[in-house]
Protein backbone atom coordinates (compact mmCIF):
# COMPACT_ATOMS: atom_id res chain seq x y z
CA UNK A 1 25.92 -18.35 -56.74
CA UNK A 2 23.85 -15.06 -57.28
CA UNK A 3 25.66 -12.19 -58.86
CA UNK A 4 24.23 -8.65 -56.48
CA UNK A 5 26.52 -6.88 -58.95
CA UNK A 6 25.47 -8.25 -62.19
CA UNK A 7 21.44 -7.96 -60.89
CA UNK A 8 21.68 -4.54 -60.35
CA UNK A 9 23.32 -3.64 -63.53
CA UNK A 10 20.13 -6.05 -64.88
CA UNK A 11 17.52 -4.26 -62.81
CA UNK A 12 18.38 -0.77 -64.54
CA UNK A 13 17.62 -2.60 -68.24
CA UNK A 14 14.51 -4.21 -66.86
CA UNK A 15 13.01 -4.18 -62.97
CA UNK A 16 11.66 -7.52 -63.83
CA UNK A 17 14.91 -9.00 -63.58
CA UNK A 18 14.71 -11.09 -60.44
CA UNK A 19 17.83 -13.09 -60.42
CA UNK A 20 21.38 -13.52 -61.80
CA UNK A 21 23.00 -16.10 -60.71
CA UNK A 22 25.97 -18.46 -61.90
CA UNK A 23 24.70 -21.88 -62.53
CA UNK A 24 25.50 -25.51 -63.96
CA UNK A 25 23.49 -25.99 -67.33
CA UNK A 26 25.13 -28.68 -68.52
CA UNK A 27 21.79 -30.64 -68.05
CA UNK A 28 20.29 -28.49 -71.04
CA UNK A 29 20.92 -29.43 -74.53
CA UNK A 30 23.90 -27.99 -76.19
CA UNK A 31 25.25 -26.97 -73.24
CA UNK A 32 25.01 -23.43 -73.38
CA UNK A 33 27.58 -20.30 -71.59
CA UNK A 34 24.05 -19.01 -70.61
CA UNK A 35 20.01 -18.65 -70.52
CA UNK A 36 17.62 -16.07 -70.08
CA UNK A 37 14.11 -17.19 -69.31
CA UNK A 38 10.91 -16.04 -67.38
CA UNK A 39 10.59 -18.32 -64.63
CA UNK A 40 6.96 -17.23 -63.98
CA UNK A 41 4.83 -13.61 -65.38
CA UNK A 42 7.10 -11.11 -64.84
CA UNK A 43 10.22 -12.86 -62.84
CA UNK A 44 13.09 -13.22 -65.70
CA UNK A 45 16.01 -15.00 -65.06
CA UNK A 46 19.80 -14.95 -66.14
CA UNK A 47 22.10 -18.22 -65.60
CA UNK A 48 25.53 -18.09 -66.45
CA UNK A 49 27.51 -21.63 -66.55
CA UNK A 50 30.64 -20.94 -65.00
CA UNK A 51 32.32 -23.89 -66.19
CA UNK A 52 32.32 -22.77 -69.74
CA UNK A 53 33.37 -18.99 -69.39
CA UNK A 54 37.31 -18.71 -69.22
CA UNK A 55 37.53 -15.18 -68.26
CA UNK A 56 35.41 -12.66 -66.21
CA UNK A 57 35.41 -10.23 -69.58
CA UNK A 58 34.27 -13.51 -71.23
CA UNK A 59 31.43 -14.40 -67.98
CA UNK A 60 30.38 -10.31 -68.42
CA UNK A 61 30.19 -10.96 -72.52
CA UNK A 62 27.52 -13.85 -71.79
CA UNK A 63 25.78 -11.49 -69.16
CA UNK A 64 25.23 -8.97 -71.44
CA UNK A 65 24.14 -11.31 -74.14
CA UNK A 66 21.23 -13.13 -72.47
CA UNK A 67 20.56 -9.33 -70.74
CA UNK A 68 20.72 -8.92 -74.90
CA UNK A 69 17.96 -11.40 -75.44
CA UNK A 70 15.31 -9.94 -72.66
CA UNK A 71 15.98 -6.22 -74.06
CA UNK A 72 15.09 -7.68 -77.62
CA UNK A 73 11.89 -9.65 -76.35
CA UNK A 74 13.53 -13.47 -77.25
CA UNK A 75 12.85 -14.57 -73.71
CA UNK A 76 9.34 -16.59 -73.20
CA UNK A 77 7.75 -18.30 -70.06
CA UNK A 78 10.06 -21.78 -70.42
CA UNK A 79 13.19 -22.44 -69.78
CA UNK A 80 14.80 -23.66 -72.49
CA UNK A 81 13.26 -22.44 -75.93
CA UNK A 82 14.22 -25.42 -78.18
CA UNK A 83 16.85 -23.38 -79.62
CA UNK A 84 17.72 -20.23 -80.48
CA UNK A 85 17.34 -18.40 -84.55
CA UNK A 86 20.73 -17.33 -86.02
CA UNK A 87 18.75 -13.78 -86.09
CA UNK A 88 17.84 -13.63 -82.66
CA UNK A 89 21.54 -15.07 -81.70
CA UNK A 90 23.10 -12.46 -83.73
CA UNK A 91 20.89 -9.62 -82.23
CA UNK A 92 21.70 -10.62 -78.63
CA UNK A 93 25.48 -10.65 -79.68
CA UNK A 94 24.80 -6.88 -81.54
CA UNK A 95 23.27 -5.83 -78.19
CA UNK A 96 26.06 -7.54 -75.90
CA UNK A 97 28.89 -5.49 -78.32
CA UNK A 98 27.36 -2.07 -78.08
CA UNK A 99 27.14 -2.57 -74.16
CA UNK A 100 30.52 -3.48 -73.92
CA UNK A 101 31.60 -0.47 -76.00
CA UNK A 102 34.01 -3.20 -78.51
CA UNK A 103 32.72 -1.60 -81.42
CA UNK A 104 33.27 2.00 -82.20
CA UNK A 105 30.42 4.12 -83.87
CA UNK A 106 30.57 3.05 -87.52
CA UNK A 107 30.24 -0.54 -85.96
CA UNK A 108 33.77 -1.78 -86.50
CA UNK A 109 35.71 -3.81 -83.83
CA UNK A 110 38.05 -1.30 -82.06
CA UNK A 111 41.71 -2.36 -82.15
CA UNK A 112 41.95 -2.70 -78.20
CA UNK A 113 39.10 -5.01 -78.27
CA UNK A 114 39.97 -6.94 -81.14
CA UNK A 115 40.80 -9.80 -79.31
CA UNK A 116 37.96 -9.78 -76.78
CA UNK A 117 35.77 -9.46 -79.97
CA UNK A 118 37.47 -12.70 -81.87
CA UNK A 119 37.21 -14.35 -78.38
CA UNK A 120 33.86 -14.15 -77.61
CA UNK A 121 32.67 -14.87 -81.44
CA UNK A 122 34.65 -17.97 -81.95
CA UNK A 123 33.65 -19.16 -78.25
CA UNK A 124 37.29 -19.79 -77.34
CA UNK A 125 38.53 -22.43 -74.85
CA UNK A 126 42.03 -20.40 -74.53
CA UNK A 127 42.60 -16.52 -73.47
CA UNK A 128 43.33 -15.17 -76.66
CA UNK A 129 45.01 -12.01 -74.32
CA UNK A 130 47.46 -14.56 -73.12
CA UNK A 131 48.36 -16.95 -76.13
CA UNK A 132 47.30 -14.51 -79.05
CA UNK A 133 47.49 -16.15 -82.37
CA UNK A 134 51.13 -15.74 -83.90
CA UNK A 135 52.26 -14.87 -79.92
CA UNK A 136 52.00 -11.33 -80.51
CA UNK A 137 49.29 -8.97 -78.88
């Protein structure tokens, strides 16, 4: 299914951003939450496996990441890289914080985003919103 929403929010990062769509990628290794790639010169792609995201703040935390890796010039005409570096992982999840505005300006989690921010780190399977650890929020 292809996101109009999420490609225009794309498109004012990058023009070159032809598609963003939410895909099964369980056929690539390591079954990822998402991929950026450039299908062909100049046609870049973002797939988001809605299977694996549990939330939309989660599905918008994997948009922003792979948006994350085009901005920071990971992306490369393939689809699937052969795996990502821990540095270019952690600078797509950098980008993907800022853009969601869960860090504040000396780069420390905000308090109403905390859990979002343990969430999408850890790669929960569970809403940590709605069965926080110790049942408190």
């Amino acid at each position: 299914m292809v996101s109009s929403f999420l490609l225009s929010i794309a498109k004012d990062y990058n023009p070159h951003i032809q598609r963003v769509a939410f895909e099964n990628l369980t056929y690539l290794r390591g079954q990822p939450y998402g991929i950026a790639w450039e299908k062909t010169p100049g046609n870049l792609i973002i797939e988001i496996d809605p299977s694996r995201v549990i939330c939309p703040y989660q599905a918008l935390y994997v948009f922003y990441h792979e948006l994350g890796h085009i901005m920071c010039g990971h992306v490369a005409y393939r689809r699937a890289l052969g795996g990502a570096s821990p540095y270019r992982e952690a600078e797509a999840d950098a980008f993907a914080f800022r853009e969601m505005r869960l860090l504040d300006p000396c780069g420390h989690v905000k308090e109403e985003t905390r859990l979002c921010y343990s969430c999408f780190c850890s790669k929960s399977k569970v809403c940590l919103k709605k069965d926080p650890p110790g049942g408190k929020i």
